[in-house]
N, C-alpha and C. Protein backbone atom coordinates (compact mmCIF):
# COMPACT_ATOMS: atom_id res chain seq x y z
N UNK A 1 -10.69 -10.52 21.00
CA UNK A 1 -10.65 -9.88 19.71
C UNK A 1 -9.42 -10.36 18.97
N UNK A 2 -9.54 -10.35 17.65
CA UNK A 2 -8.23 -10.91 16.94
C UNK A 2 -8.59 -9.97 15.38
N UNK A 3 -6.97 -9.67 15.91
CA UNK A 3 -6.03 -8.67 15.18
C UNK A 3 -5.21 -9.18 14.30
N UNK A 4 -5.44 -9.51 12.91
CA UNK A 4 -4.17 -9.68 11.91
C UNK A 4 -3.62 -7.95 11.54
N UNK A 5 -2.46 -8.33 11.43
CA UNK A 5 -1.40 -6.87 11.64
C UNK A 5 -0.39 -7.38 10.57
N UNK A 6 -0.31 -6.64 9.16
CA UNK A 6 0.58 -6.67 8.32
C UNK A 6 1.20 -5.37 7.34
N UNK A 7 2.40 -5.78 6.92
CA UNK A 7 2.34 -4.63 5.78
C UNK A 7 3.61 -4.89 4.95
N UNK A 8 3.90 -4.09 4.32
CA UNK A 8 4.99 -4.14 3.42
C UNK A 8 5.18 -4.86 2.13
N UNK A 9 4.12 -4.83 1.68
CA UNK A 9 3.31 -5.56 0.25
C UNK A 9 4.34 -5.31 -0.48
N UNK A 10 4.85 -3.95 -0.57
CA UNK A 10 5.93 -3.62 -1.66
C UNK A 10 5.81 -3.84 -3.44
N UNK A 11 4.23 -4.04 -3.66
CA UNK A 11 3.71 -4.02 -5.00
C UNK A 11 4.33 -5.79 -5.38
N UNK A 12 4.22 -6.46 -4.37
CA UNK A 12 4.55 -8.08 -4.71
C UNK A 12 3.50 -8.57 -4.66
N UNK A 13 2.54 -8.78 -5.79
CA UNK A 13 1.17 -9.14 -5.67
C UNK A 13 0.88 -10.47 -5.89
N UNK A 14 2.27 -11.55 -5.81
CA UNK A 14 2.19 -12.67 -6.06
C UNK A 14 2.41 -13.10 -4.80
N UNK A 15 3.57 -12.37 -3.71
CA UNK A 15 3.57 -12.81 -2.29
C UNK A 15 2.23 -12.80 -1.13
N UNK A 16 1.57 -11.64 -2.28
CA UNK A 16 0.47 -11.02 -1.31
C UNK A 16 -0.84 -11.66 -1.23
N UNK A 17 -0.80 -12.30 -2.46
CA UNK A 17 -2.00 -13.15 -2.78
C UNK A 17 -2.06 -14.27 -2.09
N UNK A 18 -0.77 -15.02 -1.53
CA UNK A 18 -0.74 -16.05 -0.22
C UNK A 18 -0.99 -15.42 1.15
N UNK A 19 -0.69 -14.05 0.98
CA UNK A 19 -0.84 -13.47 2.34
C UNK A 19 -2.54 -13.28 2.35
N UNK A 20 -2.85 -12.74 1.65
CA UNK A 20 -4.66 -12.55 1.48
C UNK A 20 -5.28 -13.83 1.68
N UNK A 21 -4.96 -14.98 1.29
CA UNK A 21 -5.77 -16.24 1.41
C UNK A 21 -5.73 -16.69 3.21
N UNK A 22 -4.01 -16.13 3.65
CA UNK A 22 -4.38 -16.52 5.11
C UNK A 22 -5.14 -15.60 5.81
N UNK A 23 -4.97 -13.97 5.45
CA UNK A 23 -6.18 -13.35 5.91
C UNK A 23 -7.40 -13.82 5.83
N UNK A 24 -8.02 -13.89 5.03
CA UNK A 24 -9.54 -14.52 4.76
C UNK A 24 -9.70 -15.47 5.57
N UNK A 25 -8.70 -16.30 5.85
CA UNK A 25 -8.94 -17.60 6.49
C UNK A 25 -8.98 -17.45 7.78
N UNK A 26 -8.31 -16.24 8.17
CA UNK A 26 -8.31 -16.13 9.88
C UNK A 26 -9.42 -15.20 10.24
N UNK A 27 -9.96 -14.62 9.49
CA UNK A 27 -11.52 -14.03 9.76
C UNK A 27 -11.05 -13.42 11.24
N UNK A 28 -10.22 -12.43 10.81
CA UNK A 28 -10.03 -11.45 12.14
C UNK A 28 -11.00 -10.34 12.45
N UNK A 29 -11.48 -10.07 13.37
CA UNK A 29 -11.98 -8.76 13.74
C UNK A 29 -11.45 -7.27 12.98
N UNK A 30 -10.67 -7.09 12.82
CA UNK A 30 -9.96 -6.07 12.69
C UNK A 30 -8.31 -6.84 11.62
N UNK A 31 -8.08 -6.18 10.21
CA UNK A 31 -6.98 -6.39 9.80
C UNK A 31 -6.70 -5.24 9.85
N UNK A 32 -5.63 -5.01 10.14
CA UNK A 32 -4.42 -4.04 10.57
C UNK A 32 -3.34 -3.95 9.30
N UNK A 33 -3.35 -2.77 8.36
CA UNK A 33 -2.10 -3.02 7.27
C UNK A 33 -1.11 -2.01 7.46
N UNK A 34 -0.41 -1.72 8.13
CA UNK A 34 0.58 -0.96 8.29
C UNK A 34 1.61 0.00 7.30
N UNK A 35 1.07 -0.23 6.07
CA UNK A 35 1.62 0.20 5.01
C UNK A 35 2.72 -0.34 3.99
N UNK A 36 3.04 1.01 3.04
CA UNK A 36 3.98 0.18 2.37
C UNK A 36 3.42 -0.97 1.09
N UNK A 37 2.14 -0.58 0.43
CA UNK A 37 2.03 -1.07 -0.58
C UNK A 37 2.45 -0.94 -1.94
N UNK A 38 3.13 0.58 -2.04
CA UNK A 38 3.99 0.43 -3.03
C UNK A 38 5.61 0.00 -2.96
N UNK A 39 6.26 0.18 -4.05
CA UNK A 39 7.99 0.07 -3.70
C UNK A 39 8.46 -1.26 -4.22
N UNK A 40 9.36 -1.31 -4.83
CA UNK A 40 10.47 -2.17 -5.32
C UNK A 40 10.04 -3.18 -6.16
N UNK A 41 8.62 -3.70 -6.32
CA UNK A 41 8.27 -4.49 -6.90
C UNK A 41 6.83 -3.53 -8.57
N UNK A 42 6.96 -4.29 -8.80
CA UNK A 42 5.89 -3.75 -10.50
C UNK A 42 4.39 -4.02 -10.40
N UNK A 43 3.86 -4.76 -9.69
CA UNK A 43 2.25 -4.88 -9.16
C UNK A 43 1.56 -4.37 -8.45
N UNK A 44 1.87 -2.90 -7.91
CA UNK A 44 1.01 -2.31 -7.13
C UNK A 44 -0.47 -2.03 -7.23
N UNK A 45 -0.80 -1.73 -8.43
CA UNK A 45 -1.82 -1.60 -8.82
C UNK A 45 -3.04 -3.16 -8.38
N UNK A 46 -2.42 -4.26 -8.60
CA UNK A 46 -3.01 -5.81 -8.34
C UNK A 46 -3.19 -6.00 -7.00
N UNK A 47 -2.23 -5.44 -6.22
CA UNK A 47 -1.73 -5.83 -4.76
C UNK A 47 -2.78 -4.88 -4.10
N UNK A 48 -3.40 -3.41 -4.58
CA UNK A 48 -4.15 -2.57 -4.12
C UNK A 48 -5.51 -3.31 -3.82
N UNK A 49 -5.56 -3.65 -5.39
CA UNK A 49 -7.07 -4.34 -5.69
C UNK A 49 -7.58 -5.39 -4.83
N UNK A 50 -6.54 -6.44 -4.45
CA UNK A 50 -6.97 -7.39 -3.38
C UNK A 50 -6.89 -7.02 -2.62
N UNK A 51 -5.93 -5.78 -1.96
CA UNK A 51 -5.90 -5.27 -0.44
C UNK A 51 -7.06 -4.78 -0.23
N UNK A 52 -8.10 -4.02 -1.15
CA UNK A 52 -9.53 -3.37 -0.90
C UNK A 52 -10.38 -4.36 -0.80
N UNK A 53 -10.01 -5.97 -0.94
CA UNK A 53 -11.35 -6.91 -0.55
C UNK A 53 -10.80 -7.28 1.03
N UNK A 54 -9.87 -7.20 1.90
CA UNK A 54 -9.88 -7.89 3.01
C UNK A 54 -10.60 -7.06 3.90
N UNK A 55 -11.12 -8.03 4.38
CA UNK A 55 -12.51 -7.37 5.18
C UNK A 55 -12.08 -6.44 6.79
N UNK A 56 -12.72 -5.83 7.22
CA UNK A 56 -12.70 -4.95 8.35
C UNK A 56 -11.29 -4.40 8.18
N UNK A 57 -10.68 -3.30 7.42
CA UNK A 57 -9.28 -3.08 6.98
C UNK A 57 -9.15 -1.96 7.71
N UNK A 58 -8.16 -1.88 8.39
CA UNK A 58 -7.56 -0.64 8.85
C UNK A 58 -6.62 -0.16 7.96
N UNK A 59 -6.02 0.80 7.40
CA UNK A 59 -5.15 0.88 6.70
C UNK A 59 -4.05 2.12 6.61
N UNK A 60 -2.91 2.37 6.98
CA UNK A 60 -2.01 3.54 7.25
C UNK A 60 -1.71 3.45 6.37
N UNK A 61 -0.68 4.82 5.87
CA UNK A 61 0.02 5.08 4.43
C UNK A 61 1.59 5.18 5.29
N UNK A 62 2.65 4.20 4.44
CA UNK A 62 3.77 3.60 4.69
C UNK A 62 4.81 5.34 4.01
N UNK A 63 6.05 4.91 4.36
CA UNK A 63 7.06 5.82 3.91
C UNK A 63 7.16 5.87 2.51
N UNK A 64 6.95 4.36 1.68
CA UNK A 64 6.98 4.31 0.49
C UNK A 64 5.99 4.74 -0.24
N UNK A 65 4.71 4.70 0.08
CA UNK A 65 3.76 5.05 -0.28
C UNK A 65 3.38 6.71 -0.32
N UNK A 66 4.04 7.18 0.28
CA UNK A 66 4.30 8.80 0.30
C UNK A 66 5.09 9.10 -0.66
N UNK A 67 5.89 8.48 -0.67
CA UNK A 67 6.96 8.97 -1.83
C UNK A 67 6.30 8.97 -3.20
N UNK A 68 5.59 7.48 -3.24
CA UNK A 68 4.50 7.18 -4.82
C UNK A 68 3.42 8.35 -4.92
N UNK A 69 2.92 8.56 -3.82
CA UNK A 69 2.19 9.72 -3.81
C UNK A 69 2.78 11.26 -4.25
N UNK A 70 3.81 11.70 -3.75
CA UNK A 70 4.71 12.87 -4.04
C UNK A 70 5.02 12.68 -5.55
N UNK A 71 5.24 12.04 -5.88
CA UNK A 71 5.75 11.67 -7.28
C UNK A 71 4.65 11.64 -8.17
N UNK A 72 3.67 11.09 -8.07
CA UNK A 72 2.74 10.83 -8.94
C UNK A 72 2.13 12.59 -8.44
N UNK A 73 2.46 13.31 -7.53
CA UNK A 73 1.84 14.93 -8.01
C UNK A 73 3.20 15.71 -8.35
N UNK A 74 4.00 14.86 -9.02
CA UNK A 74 4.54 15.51 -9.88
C UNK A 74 6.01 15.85 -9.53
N UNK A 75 6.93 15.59 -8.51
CA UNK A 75 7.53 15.61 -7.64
C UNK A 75 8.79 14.58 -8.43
N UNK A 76 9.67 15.70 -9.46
CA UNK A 76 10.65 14.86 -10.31
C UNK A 76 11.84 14.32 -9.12
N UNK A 77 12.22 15.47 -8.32
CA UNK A 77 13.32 14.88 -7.00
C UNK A 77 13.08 13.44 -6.92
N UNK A 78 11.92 13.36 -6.42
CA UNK A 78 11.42 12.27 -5.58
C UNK A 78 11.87 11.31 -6.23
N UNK A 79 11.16 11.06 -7.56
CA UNK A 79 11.52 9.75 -9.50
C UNK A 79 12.64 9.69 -9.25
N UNK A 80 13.75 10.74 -9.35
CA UNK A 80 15.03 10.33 -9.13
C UNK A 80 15.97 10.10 -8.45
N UNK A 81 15.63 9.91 -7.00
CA UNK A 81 16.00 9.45 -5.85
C UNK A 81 15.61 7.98 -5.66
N UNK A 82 14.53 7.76 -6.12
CA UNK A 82 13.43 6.22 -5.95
C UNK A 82 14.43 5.94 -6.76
N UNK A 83 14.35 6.04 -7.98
CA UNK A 83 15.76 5.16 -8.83
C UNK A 83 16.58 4.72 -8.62
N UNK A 84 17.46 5.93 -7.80
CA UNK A 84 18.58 5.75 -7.77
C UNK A 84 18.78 4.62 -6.26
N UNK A 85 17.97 4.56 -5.14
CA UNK A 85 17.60 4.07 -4.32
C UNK A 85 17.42 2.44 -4.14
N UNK A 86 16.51 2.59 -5.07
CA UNK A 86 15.44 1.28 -5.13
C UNK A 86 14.76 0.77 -6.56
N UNK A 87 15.14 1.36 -7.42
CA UNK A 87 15.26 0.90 -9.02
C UNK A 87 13.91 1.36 -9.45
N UNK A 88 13.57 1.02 -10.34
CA UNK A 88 12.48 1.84 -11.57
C UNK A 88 10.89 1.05 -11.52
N UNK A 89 10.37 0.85 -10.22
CA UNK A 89 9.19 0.83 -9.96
C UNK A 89 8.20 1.69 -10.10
N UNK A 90 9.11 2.77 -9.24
CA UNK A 90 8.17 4.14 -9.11
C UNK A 90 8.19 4.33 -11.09
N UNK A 91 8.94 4.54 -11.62
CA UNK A 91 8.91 5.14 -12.84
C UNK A 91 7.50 4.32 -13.53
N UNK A 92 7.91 3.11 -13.39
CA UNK A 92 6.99 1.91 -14.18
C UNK A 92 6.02 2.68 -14.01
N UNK A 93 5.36 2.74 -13.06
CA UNK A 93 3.94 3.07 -11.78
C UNK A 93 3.81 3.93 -12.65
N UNK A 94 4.33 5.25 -12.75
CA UNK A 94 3.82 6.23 -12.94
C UNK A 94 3.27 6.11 -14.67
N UNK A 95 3.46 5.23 -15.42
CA UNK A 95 3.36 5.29 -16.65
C UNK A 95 2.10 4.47 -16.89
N UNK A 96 1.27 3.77 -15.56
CA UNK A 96 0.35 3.27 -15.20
C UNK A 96 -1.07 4.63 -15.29
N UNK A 97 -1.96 3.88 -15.32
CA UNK A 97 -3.40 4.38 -14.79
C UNK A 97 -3.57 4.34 -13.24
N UNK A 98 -2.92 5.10 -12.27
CA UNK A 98 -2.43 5.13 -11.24
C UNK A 98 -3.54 6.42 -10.09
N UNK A 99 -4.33 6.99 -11.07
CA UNK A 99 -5.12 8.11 -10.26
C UNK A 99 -6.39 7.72 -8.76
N UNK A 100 -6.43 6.50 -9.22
CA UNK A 100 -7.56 5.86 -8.10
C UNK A 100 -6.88 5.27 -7.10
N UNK A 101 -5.96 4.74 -6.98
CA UNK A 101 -5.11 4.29 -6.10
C UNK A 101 -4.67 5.30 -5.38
N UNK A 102 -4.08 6.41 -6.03
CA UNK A 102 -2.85 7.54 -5.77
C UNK A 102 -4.07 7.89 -4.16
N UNK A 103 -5.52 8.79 -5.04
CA UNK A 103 -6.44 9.00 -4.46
C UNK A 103 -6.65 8.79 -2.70
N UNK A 104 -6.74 6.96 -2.83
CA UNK A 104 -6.87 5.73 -2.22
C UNK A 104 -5.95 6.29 -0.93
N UNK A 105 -3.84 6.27 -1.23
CA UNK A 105 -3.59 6.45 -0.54
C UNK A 105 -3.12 7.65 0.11
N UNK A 106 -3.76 8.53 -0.56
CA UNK A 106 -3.68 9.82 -0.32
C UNK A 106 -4.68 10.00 1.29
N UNK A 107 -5.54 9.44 1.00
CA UNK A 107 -6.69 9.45 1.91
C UNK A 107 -6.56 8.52 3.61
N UNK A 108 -5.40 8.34 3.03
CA UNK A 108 -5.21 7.06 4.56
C UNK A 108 -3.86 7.74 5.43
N UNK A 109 -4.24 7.72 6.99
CA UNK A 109 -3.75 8.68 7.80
C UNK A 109 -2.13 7.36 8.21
N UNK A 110 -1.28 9.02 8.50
CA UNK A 110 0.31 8.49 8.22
C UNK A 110 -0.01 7.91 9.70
N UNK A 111 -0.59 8.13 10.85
CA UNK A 111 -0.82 7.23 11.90
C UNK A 111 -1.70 7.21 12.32
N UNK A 112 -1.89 6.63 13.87
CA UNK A 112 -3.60 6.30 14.26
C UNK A 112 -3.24 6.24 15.43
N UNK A 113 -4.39 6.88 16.45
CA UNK A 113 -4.27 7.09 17.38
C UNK A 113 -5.18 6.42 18.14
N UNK A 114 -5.41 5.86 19.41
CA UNK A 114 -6.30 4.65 19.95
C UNK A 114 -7.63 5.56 19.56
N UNK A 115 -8.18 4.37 18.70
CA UNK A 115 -9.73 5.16 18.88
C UNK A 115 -10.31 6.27 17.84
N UNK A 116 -9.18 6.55 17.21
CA UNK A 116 -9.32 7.53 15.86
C UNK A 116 -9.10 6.39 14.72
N UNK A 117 -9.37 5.68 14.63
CA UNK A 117 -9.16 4.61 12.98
C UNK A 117 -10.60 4.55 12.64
N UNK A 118 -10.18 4.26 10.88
CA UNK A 118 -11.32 3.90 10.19
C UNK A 118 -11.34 2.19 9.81
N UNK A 119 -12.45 1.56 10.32
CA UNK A 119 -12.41 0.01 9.82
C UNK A 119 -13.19 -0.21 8.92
């Protein structure tokens, strides 16, 4: 069986788009994304969109991605910690059409246990 295992997209949808072409190309059984598709970078929204075509996807929700989530339900602490942290992504994001994504990673489990994943 073959396992591609990645993550930390960080809304870099220009790094990610080389990373997606070697996915496709290695036609793994199982891709493994470990999280972390939002954060520090301004393309999350792009980086989502191709992450939903790689095929057989496993997918966890990262530390950063909780935070985008907390925030986008409204969670001002959170906006101004991300700032002060890691600069004005989260803010960007939120000024986005961001509800289908939010959704997206709302729905994906913070871990996985042998045998409990969705592919």
């Amino acid at each position: 069986m073959k396992i591609c295992v990645f993550s930390d997209i960080h809304g870099n949808s220009l790094a990610f788009e080389a990373a997606h072409r070697m996915l496709l190309k290695e036609s793994a059984d199982v891709n493994l994304f470990l999280g972390d598709l939002c954060g520090y970078y301004f393309d999350e929204t792009e980086a989502w969109r191709r992450l939903l075509t790689v095929p057989r996807l496993i997918a966890l929700r990262g530390n950063h991605d909780n935070m985008f989530v907390e925030a986008a339900d409204g969670d001002i602490s959170i906006q101004e910690r991300y700032r002060a942290d890691y600069g004005p992504s989260l803010e960007l994001f939120l000024k986005k059409d961001h509800k289908d994504m939010v959704a997206w990673i709302r729905g994906l489990p913070l871990s996985n246990e042998e045998g409990k994943c969705r592919a």
